[in-house]
Protein backbone atom coordinates (compact mmCIF):
# COMPACT_ATOMS: atom_id res chain seq x y z
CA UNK A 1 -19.95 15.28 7.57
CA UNK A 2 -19.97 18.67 9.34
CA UNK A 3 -16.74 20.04 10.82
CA UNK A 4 -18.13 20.45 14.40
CA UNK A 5 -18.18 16.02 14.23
CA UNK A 6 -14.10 15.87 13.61
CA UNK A 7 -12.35 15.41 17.15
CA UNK A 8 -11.79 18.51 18.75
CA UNK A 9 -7.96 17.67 19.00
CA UNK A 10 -7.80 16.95 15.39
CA UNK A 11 -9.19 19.99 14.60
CA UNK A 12 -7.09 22.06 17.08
CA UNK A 13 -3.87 20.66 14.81
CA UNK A 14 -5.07 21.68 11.88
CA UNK A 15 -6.46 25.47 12.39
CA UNK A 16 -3.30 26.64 11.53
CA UNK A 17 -3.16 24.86 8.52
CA UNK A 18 -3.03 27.08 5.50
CA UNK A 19 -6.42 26.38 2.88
CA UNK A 20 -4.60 26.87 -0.84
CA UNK A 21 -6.21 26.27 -3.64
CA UNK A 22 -3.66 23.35 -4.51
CA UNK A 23 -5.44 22.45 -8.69
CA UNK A 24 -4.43 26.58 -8.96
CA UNK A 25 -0.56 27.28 -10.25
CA UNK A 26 -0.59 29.78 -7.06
CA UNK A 27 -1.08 26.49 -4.70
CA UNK A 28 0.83 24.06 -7.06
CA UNK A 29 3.69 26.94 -6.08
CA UNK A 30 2.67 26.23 -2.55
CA UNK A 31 3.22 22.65 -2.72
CA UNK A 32 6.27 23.09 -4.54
CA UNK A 33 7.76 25.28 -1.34
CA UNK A 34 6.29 22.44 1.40
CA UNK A 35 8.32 20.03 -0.88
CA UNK A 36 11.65 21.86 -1.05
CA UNK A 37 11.50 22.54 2.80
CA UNK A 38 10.40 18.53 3.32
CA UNK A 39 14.05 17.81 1.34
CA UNK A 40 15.86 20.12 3.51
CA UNK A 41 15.44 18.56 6.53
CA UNK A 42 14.47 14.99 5.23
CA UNK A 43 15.28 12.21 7.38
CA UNK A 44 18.91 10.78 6.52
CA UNK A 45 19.07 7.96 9.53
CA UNK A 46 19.90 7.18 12.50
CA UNK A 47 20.78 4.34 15.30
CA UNK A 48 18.00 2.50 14.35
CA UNK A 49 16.92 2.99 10.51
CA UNK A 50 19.42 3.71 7.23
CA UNK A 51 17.83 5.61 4.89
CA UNK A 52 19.02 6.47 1.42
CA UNK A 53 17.84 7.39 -2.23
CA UNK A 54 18.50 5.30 -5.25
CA UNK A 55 17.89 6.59 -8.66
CA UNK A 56 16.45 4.52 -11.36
CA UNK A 57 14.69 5.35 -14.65
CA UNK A 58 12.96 8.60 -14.79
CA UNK A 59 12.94 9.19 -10.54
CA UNK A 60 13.96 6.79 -8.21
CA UNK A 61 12.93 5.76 -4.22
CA UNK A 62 13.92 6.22 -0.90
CA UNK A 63 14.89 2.99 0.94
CA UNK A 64 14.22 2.54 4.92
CA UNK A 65 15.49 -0.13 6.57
CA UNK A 66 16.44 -1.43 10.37
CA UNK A 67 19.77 -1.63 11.45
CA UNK A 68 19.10 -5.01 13.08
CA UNK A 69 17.25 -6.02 10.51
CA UNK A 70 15.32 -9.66 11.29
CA UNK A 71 12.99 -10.06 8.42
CA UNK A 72 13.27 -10.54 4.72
CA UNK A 73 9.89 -9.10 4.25
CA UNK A 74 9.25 -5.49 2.55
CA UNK A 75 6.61 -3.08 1.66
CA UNK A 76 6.59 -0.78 -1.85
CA UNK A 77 5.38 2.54 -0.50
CA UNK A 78 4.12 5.66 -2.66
CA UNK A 79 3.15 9.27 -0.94
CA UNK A 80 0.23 11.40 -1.66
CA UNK A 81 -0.16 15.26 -3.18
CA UNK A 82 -3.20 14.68 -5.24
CA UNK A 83 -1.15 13.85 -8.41
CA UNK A 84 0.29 16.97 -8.45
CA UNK A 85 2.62 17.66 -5.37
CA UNK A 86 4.57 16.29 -3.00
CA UNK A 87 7.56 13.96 -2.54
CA UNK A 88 8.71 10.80 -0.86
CA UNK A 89 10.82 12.65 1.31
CA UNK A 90 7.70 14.25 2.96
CA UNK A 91 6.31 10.85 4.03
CA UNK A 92 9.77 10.68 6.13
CA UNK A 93 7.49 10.24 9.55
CA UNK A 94 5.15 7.68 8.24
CA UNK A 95 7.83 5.31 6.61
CA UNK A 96 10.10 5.59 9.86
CA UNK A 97 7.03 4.96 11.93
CA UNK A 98 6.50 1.49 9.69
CA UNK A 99 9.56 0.22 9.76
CA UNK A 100 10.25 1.03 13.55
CA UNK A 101 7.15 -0.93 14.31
CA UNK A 102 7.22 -3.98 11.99
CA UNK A 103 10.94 -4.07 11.27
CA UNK A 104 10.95 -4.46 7.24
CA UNK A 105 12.48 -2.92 4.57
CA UNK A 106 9.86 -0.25 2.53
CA UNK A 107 10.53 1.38 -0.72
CA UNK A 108 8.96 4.87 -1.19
CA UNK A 109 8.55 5.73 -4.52
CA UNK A 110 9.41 8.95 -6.17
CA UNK A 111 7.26 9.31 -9.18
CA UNK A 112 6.74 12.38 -11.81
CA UNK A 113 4.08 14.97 -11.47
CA UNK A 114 0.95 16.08 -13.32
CA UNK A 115 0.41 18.65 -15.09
CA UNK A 116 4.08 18.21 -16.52
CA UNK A 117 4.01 14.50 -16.49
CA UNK A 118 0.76 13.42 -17.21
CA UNK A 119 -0.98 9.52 -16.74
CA UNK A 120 1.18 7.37 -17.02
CA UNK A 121 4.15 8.68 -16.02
CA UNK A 122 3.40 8.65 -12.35
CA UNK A 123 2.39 4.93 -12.42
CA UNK A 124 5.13 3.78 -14.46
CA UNK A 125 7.28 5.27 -12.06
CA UNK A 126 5.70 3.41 -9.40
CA UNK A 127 6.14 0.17 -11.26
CA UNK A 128 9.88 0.88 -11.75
CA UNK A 129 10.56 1.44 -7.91
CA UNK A 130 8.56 -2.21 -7.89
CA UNK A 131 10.44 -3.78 -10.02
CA UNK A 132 13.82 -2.10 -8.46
CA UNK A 133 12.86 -3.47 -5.45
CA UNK A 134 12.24 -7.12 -7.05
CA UNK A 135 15.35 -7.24 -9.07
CA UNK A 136 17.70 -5.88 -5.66
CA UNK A 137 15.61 -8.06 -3.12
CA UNK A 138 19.05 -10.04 -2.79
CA UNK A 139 21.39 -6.87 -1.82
CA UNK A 140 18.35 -5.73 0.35
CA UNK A 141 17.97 -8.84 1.97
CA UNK A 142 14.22 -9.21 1.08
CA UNK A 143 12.00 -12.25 -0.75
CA UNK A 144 10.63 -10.90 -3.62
CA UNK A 145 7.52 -12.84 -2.78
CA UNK A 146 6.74 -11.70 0.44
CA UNK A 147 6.46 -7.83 -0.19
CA UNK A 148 3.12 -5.56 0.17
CA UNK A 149 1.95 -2.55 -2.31
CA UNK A 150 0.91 0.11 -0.25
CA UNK A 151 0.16 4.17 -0.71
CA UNK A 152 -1.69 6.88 0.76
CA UNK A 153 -4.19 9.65 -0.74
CA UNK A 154 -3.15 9.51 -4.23
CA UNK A 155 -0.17 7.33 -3.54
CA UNK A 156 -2.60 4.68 -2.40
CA UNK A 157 -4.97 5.53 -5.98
CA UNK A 158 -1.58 4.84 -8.00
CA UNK A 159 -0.68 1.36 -5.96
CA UNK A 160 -4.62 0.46 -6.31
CA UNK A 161 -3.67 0.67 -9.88
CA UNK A 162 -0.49 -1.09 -9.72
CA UNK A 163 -1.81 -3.81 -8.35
CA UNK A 164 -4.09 -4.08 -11.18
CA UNK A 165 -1.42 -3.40 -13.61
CA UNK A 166 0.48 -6.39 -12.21
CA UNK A 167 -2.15 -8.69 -12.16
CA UNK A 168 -2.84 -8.05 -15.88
CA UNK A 169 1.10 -8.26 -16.69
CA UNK A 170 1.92 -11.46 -14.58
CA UNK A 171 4.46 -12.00 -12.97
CA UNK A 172 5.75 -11.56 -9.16
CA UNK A 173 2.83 -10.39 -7.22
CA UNK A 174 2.12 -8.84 -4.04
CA UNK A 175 0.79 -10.21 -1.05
CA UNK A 176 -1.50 -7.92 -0.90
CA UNK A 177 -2.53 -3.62 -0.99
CA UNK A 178 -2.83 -1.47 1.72
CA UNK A 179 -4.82 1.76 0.47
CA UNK A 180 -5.03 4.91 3.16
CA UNK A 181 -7.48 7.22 2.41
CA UNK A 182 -6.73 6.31 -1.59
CA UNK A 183 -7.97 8.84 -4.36
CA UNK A 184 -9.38 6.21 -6.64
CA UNK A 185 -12.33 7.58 -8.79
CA UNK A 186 -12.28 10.92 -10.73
CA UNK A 187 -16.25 10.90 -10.99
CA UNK A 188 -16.03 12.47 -7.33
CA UNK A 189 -14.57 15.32 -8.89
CA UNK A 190 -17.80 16.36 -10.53
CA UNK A 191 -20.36 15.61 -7.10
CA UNK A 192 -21.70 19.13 -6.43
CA UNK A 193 -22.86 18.09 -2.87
CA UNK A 194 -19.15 17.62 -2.02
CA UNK A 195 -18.39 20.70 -3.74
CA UNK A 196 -19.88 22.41 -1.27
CA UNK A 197 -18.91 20.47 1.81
CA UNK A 198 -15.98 22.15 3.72
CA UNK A 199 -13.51 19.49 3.68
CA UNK A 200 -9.83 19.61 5.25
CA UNK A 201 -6.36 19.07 3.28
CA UNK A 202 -8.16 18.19 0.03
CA UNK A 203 -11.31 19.62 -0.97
CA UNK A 204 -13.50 18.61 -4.08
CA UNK A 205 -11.92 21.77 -6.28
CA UNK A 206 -8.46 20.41 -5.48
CA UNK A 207 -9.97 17.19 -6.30
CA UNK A 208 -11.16 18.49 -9.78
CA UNK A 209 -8.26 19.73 -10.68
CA UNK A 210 -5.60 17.06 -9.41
CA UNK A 211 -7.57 14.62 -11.54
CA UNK A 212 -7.97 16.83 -14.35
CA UNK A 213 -3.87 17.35 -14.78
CA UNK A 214 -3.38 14.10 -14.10
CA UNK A 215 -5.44 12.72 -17.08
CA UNK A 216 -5.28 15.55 -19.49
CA UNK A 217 -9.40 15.40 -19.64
CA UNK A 218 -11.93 16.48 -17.83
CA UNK A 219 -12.69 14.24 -14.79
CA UNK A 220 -16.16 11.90 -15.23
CA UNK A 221 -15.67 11.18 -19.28
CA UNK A 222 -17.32 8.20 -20.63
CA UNK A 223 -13.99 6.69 -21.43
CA UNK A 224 -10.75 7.02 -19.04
CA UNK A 225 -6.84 5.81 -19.73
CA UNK A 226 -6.77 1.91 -18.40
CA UNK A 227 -5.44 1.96 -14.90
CA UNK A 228 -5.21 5.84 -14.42
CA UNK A 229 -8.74 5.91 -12.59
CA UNK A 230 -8.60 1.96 -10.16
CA UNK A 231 -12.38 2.36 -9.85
CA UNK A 232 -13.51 2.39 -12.88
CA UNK A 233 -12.05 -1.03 -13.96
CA UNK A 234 -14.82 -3.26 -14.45
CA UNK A 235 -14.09 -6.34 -12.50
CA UNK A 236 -11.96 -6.46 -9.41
CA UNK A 237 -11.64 -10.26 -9.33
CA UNK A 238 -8.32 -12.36 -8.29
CA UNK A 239 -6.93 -8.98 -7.24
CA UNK A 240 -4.59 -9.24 -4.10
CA UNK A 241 -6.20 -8.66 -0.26
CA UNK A 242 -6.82 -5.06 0.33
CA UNK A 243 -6.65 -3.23 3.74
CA UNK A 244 -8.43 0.17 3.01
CA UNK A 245 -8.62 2.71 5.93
CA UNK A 246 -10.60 6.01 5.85
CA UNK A 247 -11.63 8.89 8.22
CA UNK A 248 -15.59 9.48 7.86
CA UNK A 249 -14.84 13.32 7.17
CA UNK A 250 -12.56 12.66 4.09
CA UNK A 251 -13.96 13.68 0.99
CA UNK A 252 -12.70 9.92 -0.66
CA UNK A 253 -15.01 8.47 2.01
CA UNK A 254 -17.92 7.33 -0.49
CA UNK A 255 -15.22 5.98 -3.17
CA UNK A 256 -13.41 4.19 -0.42
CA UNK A 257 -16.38 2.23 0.60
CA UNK A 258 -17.60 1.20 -3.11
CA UNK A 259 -14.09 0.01 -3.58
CA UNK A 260 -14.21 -2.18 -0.59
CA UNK A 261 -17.09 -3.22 -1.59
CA UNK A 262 -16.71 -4.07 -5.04
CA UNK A 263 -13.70 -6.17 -3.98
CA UNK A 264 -15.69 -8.29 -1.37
CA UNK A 265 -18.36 -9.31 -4.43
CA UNK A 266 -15.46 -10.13 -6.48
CA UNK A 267 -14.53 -12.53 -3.84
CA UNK A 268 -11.01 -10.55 -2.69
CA UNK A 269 -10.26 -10.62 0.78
CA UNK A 270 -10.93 -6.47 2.05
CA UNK A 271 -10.56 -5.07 5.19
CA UNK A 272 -12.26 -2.06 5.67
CA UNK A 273 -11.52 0.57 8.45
CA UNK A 274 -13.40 4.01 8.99
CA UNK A 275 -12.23 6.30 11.61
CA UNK A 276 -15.32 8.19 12.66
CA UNK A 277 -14.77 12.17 12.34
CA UNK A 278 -11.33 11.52 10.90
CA UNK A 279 -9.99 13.68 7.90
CA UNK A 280 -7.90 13.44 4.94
CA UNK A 281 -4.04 12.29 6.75
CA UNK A 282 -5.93 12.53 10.31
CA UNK A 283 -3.63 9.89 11.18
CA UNK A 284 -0.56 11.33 10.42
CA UNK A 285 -1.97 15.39 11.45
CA UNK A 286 -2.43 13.91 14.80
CA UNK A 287 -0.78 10.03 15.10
CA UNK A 288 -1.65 10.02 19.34
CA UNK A 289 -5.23 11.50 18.80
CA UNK A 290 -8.08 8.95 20.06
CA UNK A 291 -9.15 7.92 16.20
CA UNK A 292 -6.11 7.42 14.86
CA UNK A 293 -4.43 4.67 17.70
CA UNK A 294 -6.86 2.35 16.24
CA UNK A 295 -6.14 2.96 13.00
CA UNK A 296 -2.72 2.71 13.06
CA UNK A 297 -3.01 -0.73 15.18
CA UNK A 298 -5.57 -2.05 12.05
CA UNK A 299 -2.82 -1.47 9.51
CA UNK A 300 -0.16 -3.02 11.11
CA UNK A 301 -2.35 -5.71 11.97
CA UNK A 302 -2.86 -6.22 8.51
CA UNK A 303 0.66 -5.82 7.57
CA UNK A 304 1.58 -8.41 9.99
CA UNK A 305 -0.44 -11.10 9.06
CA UNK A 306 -0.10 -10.86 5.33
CA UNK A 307 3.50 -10.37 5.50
CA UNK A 308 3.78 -13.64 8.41
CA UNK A 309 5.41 -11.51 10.61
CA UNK A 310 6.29 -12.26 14.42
């Protein structure tokens, strides 16, 4: 999509944004700084949310929840940075903003970092802050069986993948995955007409790159780890109802679809939102901008009904 079609007031917030090459070391330095100043002035609560950090196994999470708290329901949450960057501390604003509005506990995930930690650490850490969250749902105050997988960018890639990872394992499942703007197939990475697209946040060379460390292979092989790349598992069936939201201008646009897709022939329940003009984390660049009120309404939509809330 050309730039001149994302909202002028998205685009006004983000022409100050800087455009690193984030697959280089240079802008894996650069994420590294955002990431040190997001834990500096992290959120720590306040009146109306607690916040704090457990650790468990090779990470840990960061735990939100109300002060009045009035539902036992929860949501296991796990932040973007392409596989490579980024913390859970950094998704401080989004987390607050869900549990403000539907009043439930939500789990962000830490989880190790490619190139140094390479598939699977990042997912296993993912299932460990699940399974945390499971075996402490009594202290916390939640049901184990009314929780949601959720993630955003390649957060939401890794909880398309736990979801399939749990299915496969048995066990306590969620009520369903919420997916925002997910990185879910690596064969993107090798598209040359997105190559040469300008695209904001996360181009396709960051995209090549972030799915290159994460793997340890080249992006687009004939054969790929089992649950490191959620698109490329061959059926989709009795997987749990998806919500999957997307700006048009965000380079995991055409993966986003075929995923939402693929999941309504295998007979799961997918909602599918597209914000037109909207690019990668429009919705949290700009929360108040035109495209992203109705995007944020959709998800918590969704959340509501699956988790039977008020």
């Amino acid at each position: 999509m050309p730039t001149d079609e994302v909202p002028l007031e998205i685009r006004r917030k983000l022409r100050w944004l800087p455009h690193l090459p984030y697959h280089t070391p240079l802008g894996r330095r650069g994420l590294a700084v955002i990431t040190l100043l997001g834990g500096l002035f992290q959120f720590r609560g306040d009146a109306r949310i607690k916040a704090w950090w457990v650790h468990h196994g090779n990470k840990g999470c960061k735990v939100y929840q109300p002060v009045d708290k009035r539902t036992d329901a929860g949501m296991r949450w796990s932040h973007g940075g392409g596989y490579i960057g980024l913390a859970a501390s950094l998704d401080d604003k989004f987390c607050r903003r869900v549990v403000e509005e539907l009043g439930i506990t939500l789990v962000s995930a830490e989880y190790r970092l490619a190139p140094k930690h390479r598939f699977p650490a990042g997912l296993d850490d993912c299932q460990e802050s699940w399974q945390w969250m499971l075996d402490h749902a009594a202290e916390l105050g939640c049901d184990p069986n009314r929780s949601i997988i959720a993630g955003e960018s390649a957060g939401g890639g890794l909880a398309a993948a736990l979801a399939q990872r749990i299915h496969d394992q048995g066990g306590t499942q969620p009520l369903a995955q919420m997916l925002v703007a997910p990185m879910l197939d690596d064969r993107t990475a090798l598209r040359e007409d997105l190559t040469h697209e300008r695209h904001y946040i996360w181009n396709n060379q960051n995209n090549h790159g972030g799915w290159a460390a994460y793997m340890g292979q080249e992006p687009g092989q004939a054969e790929v780890p089992h649950y490191s790349v959620p698109a490329r598992r061959s059926s989709l069936k009795d997987l749990p109802p998806a919500w999957i939201g997307i700006g048009t201008a965000d380079l995991f646009l055409d993966e986003s679809v075929e995923y939402a897709n693929r999941l309504k022939e295998a007979s799961v329940d997918c909602e599918l939102v597209l914000a037109k003009g909207g690019v990668h984390a429009f919705h949290g660049v700009h929360p108040e901008a035109e495209i992203s009120i109705p995007f944020w309404a959709s998800l918590f939509a969704f959340a509501r009904r699956r988790l039977a809330l008020a």
